[in-house]
N, C-alpha and C. Protein backbone atom coordinates (compact mmCIF):
# COMPACT_ATOMS: atom_id res chain seq x y z
N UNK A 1 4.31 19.01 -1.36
CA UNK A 1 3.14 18.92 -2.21
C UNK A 1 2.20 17.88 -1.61
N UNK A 2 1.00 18.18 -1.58
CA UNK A 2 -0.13 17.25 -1.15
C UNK A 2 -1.02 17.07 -2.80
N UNK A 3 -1.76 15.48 -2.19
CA UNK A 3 -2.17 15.05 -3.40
C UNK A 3 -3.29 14.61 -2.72
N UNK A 4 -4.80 14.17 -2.93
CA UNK A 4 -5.77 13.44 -2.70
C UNK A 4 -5.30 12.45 -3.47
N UNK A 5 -4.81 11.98 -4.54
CA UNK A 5 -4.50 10.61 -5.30
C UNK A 5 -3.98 10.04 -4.57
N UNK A 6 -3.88 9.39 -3.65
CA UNK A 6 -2.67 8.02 -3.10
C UNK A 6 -1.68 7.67 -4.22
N UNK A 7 -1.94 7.34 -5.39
CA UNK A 7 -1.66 6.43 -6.13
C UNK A 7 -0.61 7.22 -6.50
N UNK A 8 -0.97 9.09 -6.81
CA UNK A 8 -0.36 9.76 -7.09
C UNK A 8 1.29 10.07 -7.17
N UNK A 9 1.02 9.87 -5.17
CA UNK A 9 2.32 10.21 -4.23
C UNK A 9 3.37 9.50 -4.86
N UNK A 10 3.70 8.31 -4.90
CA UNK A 10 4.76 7.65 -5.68
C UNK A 10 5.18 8.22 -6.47
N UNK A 11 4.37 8.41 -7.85
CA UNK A 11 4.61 8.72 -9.23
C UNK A 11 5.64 9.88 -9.14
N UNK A 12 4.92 11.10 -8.14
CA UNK A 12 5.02 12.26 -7.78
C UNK A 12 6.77 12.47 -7.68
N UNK A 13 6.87 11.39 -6.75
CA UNK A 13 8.18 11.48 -5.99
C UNK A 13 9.60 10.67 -7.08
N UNK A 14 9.03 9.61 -7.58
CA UNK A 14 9.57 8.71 -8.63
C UNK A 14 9.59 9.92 -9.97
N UNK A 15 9.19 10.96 -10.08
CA UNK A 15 9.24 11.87 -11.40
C UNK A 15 10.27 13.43 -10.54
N UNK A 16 10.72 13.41 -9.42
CA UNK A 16 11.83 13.72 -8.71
C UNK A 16 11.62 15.28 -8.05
N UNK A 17 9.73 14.70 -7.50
CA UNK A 17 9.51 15.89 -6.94
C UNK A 17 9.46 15.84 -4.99
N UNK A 18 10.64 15.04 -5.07
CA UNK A 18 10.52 14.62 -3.30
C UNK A 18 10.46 13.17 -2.94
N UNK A 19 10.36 12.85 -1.56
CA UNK A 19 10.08 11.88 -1.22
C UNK A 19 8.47 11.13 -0.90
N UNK A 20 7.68 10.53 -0.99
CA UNK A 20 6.79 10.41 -0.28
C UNK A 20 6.12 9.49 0.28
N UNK A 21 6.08 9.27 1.22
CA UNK A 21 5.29 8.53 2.38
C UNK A 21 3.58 7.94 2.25
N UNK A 22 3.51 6.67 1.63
CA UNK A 22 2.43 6.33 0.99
C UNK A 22 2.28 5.11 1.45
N UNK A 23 0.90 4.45 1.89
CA UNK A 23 0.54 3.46 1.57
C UNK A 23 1.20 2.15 0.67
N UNK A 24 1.78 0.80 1.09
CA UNK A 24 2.25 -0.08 -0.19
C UNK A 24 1.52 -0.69 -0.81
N UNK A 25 0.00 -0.53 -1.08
CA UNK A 25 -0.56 -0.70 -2.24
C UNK A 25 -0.67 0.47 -3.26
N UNK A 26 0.40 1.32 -2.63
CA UNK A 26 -0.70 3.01 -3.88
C UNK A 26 0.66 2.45 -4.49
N UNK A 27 1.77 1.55 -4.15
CA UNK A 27 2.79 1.65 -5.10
C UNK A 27 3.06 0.11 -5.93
N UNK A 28 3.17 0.51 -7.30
CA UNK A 28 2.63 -0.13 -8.25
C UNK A 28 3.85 -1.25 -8.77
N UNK A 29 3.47 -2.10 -9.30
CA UNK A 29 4.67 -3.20 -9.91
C UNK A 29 5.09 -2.33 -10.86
N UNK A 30 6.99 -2.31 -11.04
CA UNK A 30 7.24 -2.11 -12.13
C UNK A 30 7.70 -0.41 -11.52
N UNK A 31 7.34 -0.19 -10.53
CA UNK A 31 7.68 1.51 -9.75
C UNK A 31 9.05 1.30 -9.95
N UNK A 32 9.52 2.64 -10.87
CA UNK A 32 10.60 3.14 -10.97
C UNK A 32 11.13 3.71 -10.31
N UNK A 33 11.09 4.25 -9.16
CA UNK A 33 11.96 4.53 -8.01
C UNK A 33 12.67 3.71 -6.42
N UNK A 34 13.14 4.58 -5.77
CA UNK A 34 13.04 3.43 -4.73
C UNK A 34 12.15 3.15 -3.81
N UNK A 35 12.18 2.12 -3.33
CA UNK A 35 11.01 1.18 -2.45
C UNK A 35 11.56 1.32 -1.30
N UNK A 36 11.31 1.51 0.40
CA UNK A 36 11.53 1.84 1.52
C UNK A 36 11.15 1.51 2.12
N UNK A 37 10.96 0.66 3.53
CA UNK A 37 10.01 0.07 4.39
C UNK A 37 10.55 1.25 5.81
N UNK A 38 9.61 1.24 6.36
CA UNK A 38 9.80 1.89 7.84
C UNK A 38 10.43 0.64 8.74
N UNK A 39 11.20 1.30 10.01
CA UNK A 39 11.45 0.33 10.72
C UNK A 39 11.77 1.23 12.00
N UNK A 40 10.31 0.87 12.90
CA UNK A 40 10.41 -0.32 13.36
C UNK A 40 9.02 -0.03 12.06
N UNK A 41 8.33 -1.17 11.79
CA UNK A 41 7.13 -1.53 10.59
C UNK A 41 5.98 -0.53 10.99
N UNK A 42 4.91 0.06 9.48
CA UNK A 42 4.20 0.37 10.18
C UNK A 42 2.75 -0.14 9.68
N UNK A 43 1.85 -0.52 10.53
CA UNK A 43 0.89 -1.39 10.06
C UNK A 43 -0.42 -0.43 10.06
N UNK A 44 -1.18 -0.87 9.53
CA UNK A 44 -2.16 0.04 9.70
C UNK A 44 -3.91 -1.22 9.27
N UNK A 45 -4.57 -0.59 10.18
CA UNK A 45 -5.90 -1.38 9.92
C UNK A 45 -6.62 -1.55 9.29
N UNK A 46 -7.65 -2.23 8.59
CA UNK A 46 -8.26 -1.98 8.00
C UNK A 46 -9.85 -2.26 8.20
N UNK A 47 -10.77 -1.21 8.13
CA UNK A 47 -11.97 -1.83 7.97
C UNK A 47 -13.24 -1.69 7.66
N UNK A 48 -14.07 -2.50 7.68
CA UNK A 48 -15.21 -2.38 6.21
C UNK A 48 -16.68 -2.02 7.23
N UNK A 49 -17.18 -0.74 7.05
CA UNK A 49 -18.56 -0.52 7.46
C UNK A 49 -19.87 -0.95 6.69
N UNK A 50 -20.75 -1.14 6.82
CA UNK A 50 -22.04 -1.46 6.06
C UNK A 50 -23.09 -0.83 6.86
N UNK A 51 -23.72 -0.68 6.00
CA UNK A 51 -25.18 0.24 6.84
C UNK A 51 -26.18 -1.00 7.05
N UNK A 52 -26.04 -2.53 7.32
CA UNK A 52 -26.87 -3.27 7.29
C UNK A 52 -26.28 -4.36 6.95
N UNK A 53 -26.90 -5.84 6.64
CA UNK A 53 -26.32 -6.41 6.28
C UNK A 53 -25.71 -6.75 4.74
N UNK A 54 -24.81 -6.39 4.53
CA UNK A 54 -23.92 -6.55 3.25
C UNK A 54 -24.88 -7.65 2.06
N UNK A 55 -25.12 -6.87 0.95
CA UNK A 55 -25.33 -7.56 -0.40
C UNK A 55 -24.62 -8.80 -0.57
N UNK A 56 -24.58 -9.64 -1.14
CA UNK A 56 -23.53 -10.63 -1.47
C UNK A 56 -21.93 -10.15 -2.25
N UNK A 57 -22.20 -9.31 -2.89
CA UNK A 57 -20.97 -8.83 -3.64
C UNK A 57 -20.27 -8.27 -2.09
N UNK A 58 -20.66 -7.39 -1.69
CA UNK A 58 -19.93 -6.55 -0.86
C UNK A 58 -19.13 -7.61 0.31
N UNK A 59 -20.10 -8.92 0.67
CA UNK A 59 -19.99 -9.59 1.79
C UNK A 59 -18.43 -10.91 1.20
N UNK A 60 -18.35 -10.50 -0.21
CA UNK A 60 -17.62 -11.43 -0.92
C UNK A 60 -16.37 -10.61 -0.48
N UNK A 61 -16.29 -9.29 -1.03
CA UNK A 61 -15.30 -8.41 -0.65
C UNK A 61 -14.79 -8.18 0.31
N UNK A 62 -15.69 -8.16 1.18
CA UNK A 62 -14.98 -8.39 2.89
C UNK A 62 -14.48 -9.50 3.75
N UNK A 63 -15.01 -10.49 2.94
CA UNK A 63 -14.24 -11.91 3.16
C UNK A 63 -12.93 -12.23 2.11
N UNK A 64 -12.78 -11.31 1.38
CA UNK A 64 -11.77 -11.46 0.63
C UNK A 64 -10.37 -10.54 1.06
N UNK A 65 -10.72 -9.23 1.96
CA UNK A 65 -10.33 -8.31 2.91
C UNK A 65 -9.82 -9.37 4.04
N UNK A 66 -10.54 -9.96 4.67
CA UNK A 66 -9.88 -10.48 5.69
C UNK A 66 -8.96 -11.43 5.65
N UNK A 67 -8.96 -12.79 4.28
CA UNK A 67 -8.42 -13.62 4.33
C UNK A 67 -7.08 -13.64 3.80
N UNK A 68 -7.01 -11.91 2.97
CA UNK A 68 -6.09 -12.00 1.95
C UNK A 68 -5.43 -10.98 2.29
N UNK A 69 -5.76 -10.03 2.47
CA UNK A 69 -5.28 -8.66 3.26
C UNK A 69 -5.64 -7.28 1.49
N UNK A 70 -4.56 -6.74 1.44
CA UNK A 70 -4.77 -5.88 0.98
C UNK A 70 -3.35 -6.72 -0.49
N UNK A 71 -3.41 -6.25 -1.43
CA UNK A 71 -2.96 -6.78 -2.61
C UNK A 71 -1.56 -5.94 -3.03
N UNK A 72 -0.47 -6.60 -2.81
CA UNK A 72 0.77 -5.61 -2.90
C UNK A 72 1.58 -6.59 -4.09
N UNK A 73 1.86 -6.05 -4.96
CA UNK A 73 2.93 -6.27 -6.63
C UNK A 73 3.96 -7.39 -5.93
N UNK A 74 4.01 -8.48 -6.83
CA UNK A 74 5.00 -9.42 -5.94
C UNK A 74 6.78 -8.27 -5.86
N UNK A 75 6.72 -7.52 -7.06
CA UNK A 75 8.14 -6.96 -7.04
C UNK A 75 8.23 -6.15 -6.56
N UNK A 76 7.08 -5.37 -5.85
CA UNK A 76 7.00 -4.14 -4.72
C UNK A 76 7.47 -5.40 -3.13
N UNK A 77 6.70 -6.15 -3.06
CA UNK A 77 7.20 -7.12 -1.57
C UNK A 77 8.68 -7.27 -1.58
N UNK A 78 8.79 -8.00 -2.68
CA UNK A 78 10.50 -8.29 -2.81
C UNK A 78 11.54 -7.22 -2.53
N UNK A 79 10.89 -5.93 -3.21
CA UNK A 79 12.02 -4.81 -3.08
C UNK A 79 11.69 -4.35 -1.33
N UNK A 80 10.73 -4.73 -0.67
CA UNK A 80 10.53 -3.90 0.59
C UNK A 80 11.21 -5.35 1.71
N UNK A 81 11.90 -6.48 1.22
CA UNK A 81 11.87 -7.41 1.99
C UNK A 81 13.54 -7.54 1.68
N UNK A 82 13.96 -6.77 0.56
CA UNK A 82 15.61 -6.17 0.67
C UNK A 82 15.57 -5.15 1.50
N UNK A 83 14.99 -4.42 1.87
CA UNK A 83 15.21 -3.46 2.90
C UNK A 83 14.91 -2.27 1.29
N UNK A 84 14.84 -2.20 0.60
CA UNK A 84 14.69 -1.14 -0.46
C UNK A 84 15.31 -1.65 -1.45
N UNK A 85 15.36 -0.87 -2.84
CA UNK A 85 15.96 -0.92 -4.09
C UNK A 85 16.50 0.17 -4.09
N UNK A 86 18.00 0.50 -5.17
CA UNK A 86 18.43 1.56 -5.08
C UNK A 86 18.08 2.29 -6.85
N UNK A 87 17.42 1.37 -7.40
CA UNK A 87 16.78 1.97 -8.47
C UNK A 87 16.08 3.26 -8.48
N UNK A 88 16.52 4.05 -9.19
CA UNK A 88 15.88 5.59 -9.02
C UNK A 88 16.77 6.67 -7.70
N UNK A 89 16.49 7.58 -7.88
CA UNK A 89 16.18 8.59 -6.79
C UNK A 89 15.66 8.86 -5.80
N UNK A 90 14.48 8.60 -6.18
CA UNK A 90 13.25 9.05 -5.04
C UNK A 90 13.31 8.27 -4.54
N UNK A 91 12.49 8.23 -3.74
CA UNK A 91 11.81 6.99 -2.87
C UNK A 91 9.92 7.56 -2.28
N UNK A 92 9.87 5.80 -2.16
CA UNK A 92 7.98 5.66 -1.45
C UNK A 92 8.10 4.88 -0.58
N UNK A 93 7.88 5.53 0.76
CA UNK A 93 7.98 4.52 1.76
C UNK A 93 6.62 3.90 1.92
N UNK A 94 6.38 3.08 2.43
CA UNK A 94 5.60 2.43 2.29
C UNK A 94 4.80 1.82 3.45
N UNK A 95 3.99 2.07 4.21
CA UNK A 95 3.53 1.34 5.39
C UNK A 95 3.05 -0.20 4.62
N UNK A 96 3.32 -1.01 5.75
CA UNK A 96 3.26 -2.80 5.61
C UNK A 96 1.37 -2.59 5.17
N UNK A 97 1.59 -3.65 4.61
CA UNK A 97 -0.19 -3.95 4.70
C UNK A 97 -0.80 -5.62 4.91
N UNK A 98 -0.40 -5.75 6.44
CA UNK A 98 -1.30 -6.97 6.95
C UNK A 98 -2.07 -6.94 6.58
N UNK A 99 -2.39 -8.40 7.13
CA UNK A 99 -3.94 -8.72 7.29
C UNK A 99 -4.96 -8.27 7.93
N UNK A 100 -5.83 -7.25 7.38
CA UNK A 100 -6.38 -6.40 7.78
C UNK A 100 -7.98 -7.08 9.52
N UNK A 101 -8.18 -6.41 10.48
CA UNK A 101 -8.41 -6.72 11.22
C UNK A 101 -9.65 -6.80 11.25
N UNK A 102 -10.67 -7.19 12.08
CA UNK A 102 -12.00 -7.76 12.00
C UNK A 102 -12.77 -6.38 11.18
N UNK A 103 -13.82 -7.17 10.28
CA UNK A 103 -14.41 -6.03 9.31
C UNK A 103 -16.52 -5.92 10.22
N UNK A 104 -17.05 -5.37 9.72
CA UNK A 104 -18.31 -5.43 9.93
C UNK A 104 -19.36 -4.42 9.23
């Protein structure tokens, strides 16, 4: 099954329709299934286009992108830094989400 929701895929798989391979921010604190990290890790980039120079809001956001990375559930880290949880069935693997790389 394919989803345009990111957020979806988890739920999807955590309600015991498969496994799925998502992003670790689409997966949420409190995810009732299991948590999975790839190994060897898989990282992925991130980054911010502007047609000009950035509004202040936007320029806040992208300095908040770089310094902080991307925002992952402290109990989603924990379960991906056991190597997984065996809570649930399913599973969401999860690509890592560094600190995302120069924005512009």
């Amino acid at each position: 099954m394919r989803t345009s929701v990111t957020t979806a895929a988890p739920q999807l798989a955590a309600a015991g329709l498969g496994i799925a391979v998502c992003p670790v921010s689409a997966v949420s604190d409190g995810f009732p299934g299991a948590v999975r990290p790839f190994s060897p890790r898989w990282i992925r980039q991130l980054v911010a286009v502007t047609s000009g120079e950035p509004d202040p809001l936007v320029a806040r956001f992208i300095g908040n992108l770089r310094s902080h990375g991307v925002r992952v559930p402290r109990g989603v880290r924990a379960r991906l830094a056991e190597g997984g949880s065996s809570a649930g069935g399913s599973s969401a693997g999860g690509s890592s989400a560094g600190t995302p790389g120069p924005s512009s």
